[in-house]
Structures are given as C-alpha cells and as structure tokens.
Protein backbone atom coordinates (compact mmCIF):
# COMPACT_ATOMS: atom_id res chain seq x y z
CA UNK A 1 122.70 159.41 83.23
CA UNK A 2 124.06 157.08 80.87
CA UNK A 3 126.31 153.99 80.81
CA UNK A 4 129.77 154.02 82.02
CA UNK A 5 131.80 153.58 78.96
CA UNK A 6 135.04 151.37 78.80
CA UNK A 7 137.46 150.88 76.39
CA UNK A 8 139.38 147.56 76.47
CA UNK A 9 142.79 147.65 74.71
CA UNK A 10 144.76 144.15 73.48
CA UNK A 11 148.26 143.75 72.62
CA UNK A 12 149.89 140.32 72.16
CA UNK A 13 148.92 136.92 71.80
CA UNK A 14 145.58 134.91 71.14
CA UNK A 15 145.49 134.55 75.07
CA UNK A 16 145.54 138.10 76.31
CA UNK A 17 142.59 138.23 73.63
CA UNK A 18 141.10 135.44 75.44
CA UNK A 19 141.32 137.18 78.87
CA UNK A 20 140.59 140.57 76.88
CA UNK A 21 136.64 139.28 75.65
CA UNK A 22 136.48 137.56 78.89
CA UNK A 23 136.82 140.87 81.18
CA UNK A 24 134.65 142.79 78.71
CA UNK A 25 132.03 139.91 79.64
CA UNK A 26 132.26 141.09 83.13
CA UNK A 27 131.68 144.69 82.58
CA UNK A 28 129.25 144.27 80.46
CA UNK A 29 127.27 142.03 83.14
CA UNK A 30 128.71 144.66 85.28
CA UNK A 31 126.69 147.08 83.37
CA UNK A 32 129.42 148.75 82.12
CA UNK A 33 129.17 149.78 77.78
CA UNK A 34 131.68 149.18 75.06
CA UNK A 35 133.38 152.34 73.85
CA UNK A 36 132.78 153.04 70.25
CA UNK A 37 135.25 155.60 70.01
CA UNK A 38 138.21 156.86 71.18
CA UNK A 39 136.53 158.69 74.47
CA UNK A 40 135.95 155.90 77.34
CA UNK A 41 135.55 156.19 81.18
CA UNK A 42 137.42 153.38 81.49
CA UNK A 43 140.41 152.14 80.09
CA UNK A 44 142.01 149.24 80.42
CA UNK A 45 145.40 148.23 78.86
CA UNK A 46 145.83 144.36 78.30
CA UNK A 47 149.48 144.20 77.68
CA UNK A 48 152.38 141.88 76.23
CA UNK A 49 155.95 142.02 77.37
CA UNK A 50 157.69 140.16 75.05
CA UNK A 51 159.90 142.71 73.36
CA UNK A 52 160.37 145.89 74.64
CA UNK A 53 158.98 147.17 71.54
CA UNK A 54 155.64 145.60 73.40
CA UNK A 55 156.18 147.60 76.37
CA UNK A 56 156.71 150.68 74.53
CA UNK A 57 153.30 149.84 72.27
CA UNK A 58 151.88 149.55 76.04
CA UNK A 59 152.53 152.83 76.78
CA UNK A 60 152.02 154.64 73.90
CA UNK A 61 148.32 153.03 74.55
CA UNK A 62 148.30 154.84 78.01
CA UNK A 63 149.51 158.18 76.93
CA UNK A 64 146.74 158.52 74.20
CA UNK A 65 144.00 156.80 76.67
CA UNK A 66 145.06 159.78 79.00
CA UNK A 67 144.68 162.60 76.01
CA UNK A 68 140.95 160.96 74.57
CA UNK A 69 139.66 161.40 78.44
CA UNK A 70 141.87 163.34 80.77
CA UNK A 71 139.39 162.27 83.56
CA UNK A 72 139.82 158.59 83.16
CA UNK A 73 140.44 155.56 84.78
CA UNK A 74 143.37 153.61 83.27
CA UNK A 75 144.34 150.09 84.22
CA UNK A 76 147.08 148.78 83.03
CA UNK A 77 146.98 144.65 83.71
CA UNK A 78 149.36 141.89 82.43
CA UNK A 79 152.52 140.73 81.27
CA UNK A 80 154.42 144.14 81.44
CA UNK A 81 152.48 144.86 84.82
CA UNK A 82 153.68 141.58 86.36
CA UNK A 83 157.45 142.01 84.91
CA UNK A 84 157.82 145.66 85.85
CA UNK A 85 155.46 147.12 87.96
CA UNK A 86 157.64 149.80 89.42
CA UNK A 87 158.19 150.97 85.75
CA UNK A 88 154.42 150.84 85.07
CA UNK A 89 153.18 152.19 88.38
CA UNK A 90 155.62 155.44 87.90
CA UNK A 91 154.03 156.42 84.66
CA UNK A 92 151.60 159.12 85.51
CA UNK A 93 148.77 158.69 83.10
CA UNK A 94 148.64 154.82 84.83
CA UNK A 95 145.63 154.18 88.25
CA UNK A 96 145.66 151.10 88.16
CA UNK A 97 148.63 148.18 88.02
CA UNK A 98 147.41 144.61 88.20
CA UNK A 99 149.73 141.70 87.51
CA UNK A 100 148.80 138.69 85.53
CA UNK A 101 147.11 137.17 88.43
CA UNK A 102 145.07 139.73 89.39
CA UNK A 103 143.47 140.99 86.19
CA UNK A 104 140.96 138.39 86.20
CA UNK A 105 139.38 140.44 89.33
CA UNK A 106 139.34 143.78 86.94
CA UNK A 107 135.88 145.12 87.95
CA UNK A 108 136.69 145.34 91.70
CA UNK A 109 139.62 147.27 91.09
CA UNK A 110 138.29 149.76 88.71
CA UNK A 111 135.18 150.23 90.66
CA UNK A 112 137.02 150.97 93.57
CA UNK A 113 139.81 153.63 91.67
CA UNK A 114 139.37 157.06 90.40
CA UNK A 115 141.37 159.39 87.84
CA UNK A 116 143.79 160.23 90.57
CA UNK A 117 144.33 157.07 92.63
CA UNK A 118 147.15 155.01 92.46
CA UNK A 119 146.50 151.30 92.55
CA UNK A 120 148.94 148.37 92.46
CA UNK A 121 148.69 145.25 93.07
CA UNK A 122 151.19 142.57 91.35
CA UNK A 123 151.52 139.33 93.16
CA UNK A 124 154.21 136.64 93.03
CA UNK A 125 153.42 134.82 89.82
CA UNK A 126 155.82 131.93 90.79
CA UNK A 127 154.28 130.93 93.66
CA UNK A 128 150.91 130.67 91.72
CA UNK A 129 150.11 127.35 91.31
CA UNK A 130 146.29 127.02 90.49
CA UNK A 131 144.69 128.12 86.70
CA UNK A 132 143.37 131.41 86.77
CA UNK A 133 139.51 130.62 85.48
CA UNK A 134 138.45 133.08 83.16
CA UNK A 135 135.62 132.18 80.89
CA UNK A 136 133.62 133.99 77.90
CA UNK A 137 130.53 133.06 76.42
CA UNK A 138 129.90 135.33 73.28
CA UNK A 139 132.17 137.31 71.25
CA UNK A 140 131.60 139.41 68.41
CA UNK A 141 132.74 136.87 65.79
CA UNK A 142 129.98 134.05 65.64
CA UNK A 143 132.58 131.15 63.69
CA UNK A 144 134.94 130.37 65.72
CA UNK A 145 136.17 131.20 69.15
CA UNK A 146 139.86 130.62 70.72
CA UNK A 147 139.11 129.16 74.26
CA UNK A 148 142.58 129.47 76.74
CA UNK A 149 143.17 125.98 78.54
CA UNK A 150 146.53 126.38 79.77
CA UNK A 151 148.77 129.15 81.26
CA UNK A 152 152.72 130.03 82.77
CA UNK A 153 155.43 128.13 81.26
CA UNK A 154 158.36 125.70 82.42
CA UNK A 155 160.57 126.23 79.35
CA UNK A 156 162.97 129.06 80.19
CA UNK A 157 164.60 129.65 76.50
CA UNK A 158 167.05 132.10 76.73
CA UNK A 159 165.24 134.82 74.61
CA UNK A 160 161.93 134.60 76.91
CA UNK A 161 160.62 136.54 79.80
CA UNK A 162 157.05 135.09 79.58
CA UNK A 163 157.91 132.44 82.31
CA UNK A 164 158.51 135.26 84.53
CA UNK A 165 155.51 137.20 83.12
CA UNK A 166 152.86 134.08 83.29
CA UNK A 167 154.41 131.58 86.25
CA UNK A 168 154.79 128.09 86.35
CA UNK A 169 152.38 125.66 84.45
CA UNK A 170 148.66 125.76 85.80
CA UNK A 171 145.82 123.34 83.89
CA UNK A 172 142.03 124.65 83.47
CA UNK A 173 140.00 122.32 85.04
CA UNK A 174 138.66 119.91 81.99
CA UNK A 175 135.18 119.98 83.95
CA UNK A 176 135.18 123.76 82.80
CA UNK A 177 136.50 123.63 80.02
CA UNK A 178 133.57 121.26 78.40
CA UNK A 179 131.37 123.35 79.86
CA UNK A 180 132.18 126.13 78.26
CA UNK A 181 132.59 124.48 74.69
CA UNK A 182 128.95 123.13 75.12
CA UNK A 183 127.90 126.97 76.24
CA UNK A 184 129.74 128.37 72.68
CA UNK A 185 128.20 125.66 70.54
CA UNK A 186 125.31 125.88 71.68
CA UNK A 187 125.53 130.00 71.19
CA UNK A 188 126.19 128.73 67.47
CA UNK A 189 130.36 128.83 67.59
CA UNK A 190 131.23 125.76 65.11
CA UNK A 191 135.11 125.77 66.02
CA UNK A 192 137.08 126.12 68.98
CA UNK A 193 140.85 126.86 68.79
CA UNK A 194 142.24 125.53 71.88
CA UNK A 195 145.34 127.82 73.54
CA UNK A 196 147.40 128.55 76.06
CA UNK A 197 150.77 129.89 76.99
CA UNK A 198 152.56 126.72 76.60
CA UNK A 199 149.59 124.34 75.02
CA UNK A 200 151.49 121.11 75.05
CA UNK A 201 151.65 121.11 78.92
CA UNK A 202 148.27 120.97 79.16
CA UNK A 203 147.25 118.45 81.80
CA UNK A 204 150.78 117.78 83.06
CA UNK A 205 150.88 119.07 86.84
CA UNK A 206 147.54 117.50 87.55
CA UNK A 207 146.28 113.64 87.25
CA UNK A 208 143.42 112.59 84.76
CA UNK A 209 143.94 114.66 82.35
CA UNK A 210 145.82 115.63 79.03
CA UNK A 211 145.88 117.74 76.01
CA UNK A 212 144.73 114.40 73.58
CA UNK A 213 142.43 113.51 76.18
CA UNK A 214 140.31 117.51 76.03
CA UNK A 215 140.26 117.34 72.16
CA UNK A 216 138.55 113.61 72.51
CA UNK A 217 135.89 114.94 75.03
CA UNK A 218 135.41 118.22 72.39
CA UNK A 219 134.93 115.94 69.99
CA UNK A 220 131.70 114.73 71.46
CA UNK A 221 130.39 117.85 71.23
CA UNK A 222 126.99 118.32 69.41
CA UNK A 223 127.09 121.47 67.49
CA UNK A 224 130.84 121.92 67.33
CA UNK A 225 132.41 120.90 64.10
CA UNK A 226 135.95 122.12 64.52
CA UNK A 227 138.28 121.86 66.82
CA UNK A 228 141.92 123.63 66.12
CA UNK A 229 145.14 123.82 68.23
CA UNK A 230 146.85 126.55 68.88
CA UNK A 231 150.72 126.51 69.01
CA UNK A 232 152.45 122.90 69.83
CA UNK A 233 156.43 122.00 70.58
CA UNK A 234 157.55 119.42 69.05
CA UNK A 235 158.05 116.69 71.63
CA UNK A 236 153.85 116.27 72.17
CA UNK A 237 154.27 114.71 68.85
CA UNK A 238 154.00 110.94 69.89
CA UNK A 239 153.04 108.13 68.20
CA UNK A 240 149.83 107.76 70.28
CA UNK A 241 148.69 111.34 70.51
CA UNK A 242 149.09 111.95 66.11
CA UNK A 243 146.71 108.10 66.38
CA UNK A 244 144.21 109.54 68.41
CA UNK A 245 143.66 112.43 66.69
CA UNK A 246 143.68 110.40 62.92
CA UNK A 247 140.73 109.32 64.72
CA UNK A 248 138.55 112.47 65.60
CA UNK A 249 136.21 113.48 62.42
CA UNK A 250 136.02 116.96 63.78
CA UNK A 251 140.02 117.80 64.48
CA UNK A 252 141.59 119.95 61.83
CA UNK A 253 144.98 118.59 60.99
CA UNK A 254 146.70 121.53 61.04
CA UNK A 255 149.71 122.20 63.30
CA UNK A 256 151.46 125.56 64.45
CA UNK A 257 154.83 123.25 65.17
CA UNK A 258 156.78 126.18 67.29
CA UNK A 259 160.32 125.70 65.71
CA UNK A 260 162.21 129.14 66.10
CA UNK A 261 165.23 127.73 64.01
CA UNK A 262 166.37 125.18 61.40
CA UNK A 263 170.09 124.68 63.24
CA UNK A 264 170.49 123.06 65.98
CA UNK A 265 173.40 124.84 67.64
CA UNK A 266 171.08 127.78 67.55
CA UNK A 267 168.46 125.96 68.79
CA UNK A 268 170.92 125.00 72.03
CA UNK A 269 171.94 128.57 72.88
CA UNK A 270 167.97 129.47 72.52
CA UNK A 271 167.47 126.51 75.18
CA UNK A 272 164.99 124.55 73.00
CA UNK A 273 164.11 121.34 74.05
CA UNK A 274 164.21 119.51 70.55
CA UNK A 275 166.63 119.46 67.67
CA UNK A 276 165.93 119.74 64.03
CA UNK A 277 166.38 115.38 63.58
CA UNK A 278 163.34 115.08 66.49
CA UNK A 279 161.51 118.24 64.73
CA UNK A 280 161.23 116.36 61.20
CA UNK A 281 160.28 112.91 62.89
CA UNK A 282 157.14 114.51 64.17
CA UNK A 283 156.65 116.16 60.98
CA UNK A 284 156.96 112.88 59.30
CA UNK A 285 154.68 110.98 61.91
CA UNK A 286 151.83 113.28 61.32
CA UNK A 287 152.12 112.78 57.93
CA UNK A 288 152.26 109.05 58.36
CA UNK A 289 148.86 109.31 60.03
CA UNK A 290 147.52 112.41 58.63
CA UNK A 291 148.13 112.63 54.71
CA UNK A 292 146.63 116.09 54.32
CA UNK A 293 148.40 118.13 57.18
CA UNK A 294 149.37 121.42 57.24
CA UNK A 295 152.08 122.63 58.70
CA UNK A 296 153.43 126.76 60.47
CA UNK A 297 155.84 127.71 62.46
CA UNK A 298 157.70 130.73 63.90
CA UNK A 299 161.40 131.89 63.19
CA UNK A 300 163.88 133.95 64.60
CA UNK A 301 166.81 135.70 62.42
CA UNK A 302 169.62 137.61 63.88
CA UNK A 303 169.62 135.49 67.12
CA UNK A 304 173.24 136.17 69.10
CA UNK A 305 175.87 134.04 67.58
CA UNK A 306 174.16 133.05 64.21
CA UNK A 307 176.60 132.62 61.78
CA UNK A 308 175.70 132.73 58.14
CA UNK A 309 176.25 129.04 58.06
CA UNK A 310 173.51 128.37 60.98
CA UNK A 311 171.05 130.80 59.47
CA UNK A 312 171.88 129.41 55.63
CA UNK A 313 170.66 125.74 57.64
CA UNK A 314 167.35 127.29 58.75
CA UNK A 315 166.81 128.51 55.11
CA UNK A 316 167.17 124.39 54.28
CA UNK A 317 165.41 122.97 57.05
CA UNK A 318 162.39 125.30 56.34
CA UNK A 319 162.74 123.96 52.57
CA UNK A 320 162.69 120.23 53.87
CA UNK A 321 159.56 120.43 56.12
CA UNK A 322 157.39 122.85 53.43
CA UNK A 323 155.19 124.69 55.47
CA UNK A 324 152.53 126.13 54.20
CA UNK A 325 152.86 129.77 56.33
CA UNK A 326 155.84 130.46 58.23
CA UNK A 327 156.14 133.66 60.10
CA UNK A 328 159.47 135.62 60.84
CA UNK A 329 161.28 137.74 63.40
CA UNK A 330 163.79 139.19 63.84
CA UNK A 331 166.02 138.68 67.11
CA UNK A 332 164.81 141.43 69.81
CA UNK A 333 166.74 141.75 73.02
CA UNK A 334 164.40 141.29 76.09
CA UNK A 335 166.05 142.62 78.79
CA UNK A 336 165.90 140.12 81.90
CA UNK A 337 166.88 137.13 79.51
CA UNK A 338 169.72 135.55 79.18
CA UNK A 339 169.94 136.19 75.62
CA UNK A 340 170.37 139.85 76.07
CA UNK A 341 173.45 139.49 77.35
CA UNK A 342 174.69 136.80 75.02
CA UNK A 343 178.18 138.19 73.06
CA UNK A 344 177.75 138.36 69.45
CA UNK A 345 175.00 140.47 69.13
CA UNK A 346 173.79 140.42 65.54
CA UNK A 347 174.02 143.78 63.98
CA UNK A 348 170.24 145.03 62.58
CA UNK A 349 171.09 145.52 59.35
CA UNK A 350 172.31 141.75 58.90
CA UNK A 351 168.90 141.10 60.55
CA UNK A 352 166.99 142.74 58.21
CA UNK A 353 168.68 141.20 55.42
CA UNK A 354 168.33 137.87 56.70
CA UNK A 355 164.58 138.44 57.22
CA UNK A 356 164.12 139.35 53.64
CA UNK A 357 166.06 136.64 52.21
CA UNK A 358 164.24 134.15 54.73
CA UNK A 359 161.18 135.75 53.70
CA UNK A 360 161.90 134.42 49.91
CA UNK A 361 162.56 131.28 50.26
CA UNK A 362 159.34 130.85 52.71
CA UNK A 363 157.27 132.59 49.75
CA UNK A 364 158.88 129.86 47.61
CA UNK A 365 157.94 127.29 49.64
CA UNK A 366 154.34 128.71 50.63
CA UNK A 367 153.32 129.03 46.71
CA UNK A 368 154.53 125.43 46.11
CA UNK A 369 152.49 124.46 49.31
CA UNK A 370 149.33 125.89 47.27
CA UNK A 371 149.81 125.11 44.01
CA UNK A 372 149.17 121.28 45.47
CA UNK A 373 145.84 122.34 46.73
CA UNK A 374 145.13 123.43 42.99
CA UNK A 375 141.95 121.86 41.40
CA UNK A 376 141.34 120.12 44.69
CA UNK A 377 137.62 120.10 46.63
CA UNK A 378 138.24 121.63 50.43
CA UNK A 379 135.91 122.19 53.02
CA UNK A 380 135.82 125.86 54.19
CA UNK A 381 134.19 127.52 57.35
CA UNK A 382 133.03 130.86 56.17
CA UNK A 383 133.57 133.81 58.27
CA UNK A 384 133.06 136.96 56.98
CA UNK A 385 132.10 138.98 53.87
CA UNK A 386 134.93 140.86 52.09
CA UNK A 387 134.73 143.29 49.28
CA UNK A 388 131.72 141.29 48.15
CA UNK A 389 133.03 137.57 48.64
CA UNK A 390 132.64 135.49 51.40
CA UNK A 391 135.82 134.25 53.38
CA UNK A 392 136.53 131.62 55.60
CA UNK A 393 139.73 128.94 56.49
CA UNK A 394 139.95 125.24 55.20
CA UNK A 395 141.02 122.45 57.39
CA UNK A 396 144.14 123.76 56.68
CA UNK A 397 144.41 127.19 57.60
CA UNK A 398 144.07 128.39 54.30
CA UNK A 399 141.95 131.72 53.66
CA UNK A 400 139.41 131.43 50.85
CA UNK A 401 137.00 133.68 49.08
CA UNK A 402 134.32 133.07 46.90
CA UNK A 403 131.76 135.09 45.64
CA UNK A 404 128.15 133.48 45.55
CA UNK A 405 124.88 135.12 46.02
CA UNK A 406 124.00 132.65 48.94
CA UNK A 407 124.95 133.53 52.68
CA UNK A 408 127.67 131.37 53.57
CA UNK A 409 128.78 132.87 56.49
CA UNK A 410 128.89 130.18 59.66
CA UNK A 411 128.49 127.62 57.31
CA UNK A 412 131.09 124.98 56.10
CA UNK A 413 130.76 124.39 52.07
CA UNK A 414 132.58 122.48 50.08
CA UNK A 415 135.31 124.74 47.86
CA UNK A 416 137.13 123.45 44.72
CA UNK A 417 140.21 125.62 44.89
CA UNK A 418 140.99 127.20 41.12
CA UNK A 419 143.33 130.41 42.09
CA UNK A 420 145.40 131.66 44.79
C-alpha cells in the first residue's frame, strides 16, 4: 500500500504560506506524500478572510477538493475557520474546522477524522496570548525563504477583521527564531524575508527584544546574505531603527511602507495610526540614511466617504513619495467591520474607475522609478530560469533577467541594468 497523499491548499498572505510549508513539513515527517495532482487523501484548506471574496475562494476550494476525491478528508483551518466557524462547519463537503490556533496541531486532527466525521475545534483567539511556534526547514524554492516572526494584531482599522481572525499581538521567541535562520542557511537559503501579521510589533508585549534588534542578530549569520522585511507601518520608522539598519551590510533597503491612502481624512475614518505629514517624514528619514531605498505600498480606492477630492490627494501623495511598485484595491466590504456599515458606500463602477486612473499615474511613477536605475550596476539574487534567462530581485525588489550560459541560480551577480 502506498503513501497517504495530501494536498495542501493556500489562499492569502505570505504568512498562511509560512504556516502552509510548515504543516506540509509535518506530514511529510508524518509520512504523509505531496499530491501531484488534483486527487489527494487529504485535503487541507489554508484560508484568508479578508474579503468575502476570500471566503468564497475558500469554498470554492472545498467543493472541488470534495469532487477530485469524494472519499476525502477535508480540513478547513484559519482565518475564515476562526471568524465563522458555524458557517464553515455547516458546509457539507467540510470534516474538519480548526481555528487559527489550532492548525498548527493539523496531523492529530486529520489522523484522528474520516470522510464522514465532523470535527471542530475553534478556540478563543483573544484570549491567546503566547506565539503559536511553527517552524519549516526546507521549501521547494532554494533562494530565499519568508520566515513568520510575529502574529494577531492591535490595530483595529475599520475595514479589518484580521484582529478578530489572528488575536492580539504574540512575539516568536528570538531564541527560535535564530535558530531557524542558522538551520535555512545552512540548508543553502541566502535571504530571509522576515513577516508577520503586524511586523512592526514585533517584540513589543515581551522584554529584550525588538524588530531592529532580530535583523542585527540575522545579520551575524554565516551563510545568509539577505535579509528583507516584510510589510512595515509607518511609525517603526525612527531615527534610531533607519541608523541601525544603514549599518547592517546584509539588510536590503527596501520597504513595503503599508499606507492604504494619500488623504488623511480617509486615513481617520480607516483608523490608521499615521497621517500623510508623519508618512513622508519616514520616507524622507530613510532616505537621509539610506540613499538607494526603495519604496511599496498598498492602496485602497472606493473606501466609504471618498470624495473625488480625497482620492484626487492620494493620486498626489503617491506622486510625492515615488514608489517604485504600488499595488491597488479596491474598497471590499468585510462584514463584521465597522466599515461595512459606514454611509456613503462608494458605488463599483466609480471604484473601478478610480482603480484604473490610480493605476496610471502609479505606472507613471513606477517607469520614472526605473528609468533611474538605467545604466546602473545592481546586485541581483538569481532565482529561477525563465524562458531561457535567469531571474532574480535586486536589493530593491526589482525583477531581472539575463540570459548567460552560466548557472546563476542561488547566486548574487553583479547586473548593469540596460532595459526594462
């Protein structure tokens, strides 16, 4: 008789990936194989909650998990688990419910269900106080590896369910997370991107630690040449923390400043913690310290309330700070936030128009971004080969291809940038 087969299914950010590789780790320990096709044993749905258009990706997931292998085992684990479990637990294709807590104890769960039980078990995420550790130690990509350091969320905006989804603010231990960076570069990963739910609280609910203070001790690292942040708020941005890192030869200077919106009364009815005046200083005092950042971010159109005028502002602000890749979305009403049931719903056609004529100027602003790079020497981490070139990120977070007859693939080369 052969291997169990599972099948595990992602949707969401860069840390339900994270937990994703990490609870294929355990079934593969667990003796469990990878499917390589649609057909599994085992299914298990990692999911995201924060849109309903997520929840309904979630169970479109279990509904064709159900027709590969009517005889399976489907788990569904997560955000839209810990949210709505009632909803989840009713759908029938669904054995298994497990909150976010909980998924990081998959394997006894699964082992213990079959294609007919009916499993749930969702604790009170708010009461959880202590990281969940989850670790992983090889992943298909040999390059670089995001490594989750942080989970739950304080923030409350008013368009977000994921405090509710992921609990309050929980720290990994720094103990493991050095071990686990010496384990990946010494398996031959040569960057790290560090991430979390909400990064920039990393360290703050226990003493002797902090976010600056992790990227130091990676720095020490023999083996590891990169280290890259995942997404930061704007208020981390100190004068000490940008001086520290100015410091570190193996920190990549570029930041994914969350942002959201370029006017500030928008940014008060989404509850943000920063205007657009404190946004631009930090901008400013990384550039002070670090000549050659880069600089994304994330926007909402079509939030409740925005006028033309607030959304016209955002078009300017994202003109003043010149990122060099923003990404856009538009305004989706999660119910359970306060948001939802804002007045002055934006109608989705003004959405959609908003999001293409935000989408030009960003282009604008992106091209001019890269046109500076022109003619300029870059050092590249190579990843993969595509359609005959190799491909890999600078510093900067900007893909490049070249074609060479050498293997450059886990190496870091020095690239004179001619096109884009």
């Amino acid at each position: 008789m052969g291997k169990k087969t599972v099948s595990v299914l992602t949707l969401g950010c860069k840390v339900n990936q994270y937990e994703s590789e990490s609870m294929i780790e355990q079934f593969q320990t667990a003796g469990f194989a990878l499917s390589e096709g649609d057909f599994a044993d085992y299914y298990v749905i990692n999911t995201c909650t924060v849109t309903s258009i997520s929840d309904r990706k979630s169970r479109q997931f279990m509904r064709r998990a159900r027709k590969a292998n009517p005889e399976a085992v489907i788990a569904v684990v997560g955000c839209y688990s810990q949210v709505s479990p009632e909803q989840v637990e009713a759908i029938s294709e669904v054995n298994v419910v497990l909150g976010t807590h909980e998924k990081k104890d998959i394997l006894k769960y699964l082992e213990a269900a079959t294609s007919t039980s009916k499993i749930v078990q969702v604790g009170e995420i708010m009461k959880t106080k202590v990281y969940d550790e989850m670790s992983i130690e090889d992943t298909v990509d040999k390059t670089r590896v995001f490594m989750k350091i942080q989970d739950g969320c304080n923030q409350f905006c008013s368009y977000c369910i994921i405090p509710y989804a992921r609990g309050p603010i929980r720290s990994r231990d720094p103990k493991n997370v050095i071990s686990e960076a010496n384990v990946l570069a010494a398996k031959g990963f040569k960057e790290i991107v560090l991430t979390g739910i909400h990064l920039s609280s990393y360290g703050k609910e226990i003493e002797g630690t902090s976010l600056i203070e992790i990227i130091e001790s990676l720095n020490d690292i023999d083996g590891l040449e990169r280290i890259r942040l995942g997404s930061l708020e704007p208020k981390i941005i100190t004068d000490d923390f940008v001086e520290r890192l100015s410091k570190l030869n193996k920190f990549c200077a570029h930041f994914h400043l969350s942002l959201q919106s370029g006017s500030d009364t928008v940014l008060n009815r989404m509850n943000r913690r920063y205007d657009t005046k404190e946004y631009y200083n930090a901008v400013e005092l990384i550039h002070e310290k670090l000549k050659d950042a880069s600089f994304t971010t994330d926007i909402i159109v079509g939030f409740p309330g925005e006028t033309e005028k607030e959304f016209a502002e955002t078009c300017e602000f994202v003109k003043k700070v010149e990122f060099s890749k923003v990404h856009i979305f538009k305004y989706s009403p999660r119910e359970g936030t306060k948001a939802a049931v804002m007045k002055e719903q934006v109608h989705g056609e003004i959405k959609t128009n908003r999001s293409h004529k935000l989408q030009e100027v960003c282009s604008s602003v992106e091209n001019n971004y890269l046109n500076k790079l022109l003619g300029r020497s870059m050092k590249v981490l190579f990843e993969e080969v595509v359609d005959g070139c190799f491909e890999g990120l600078t510093e900067g977070y900007i893909r490049v291809s070249v074609r060479t007859l050498n293997n450059l693939v886990n190496e870091i080369a020095d690239v004179k940038i001619i096109a884009f």
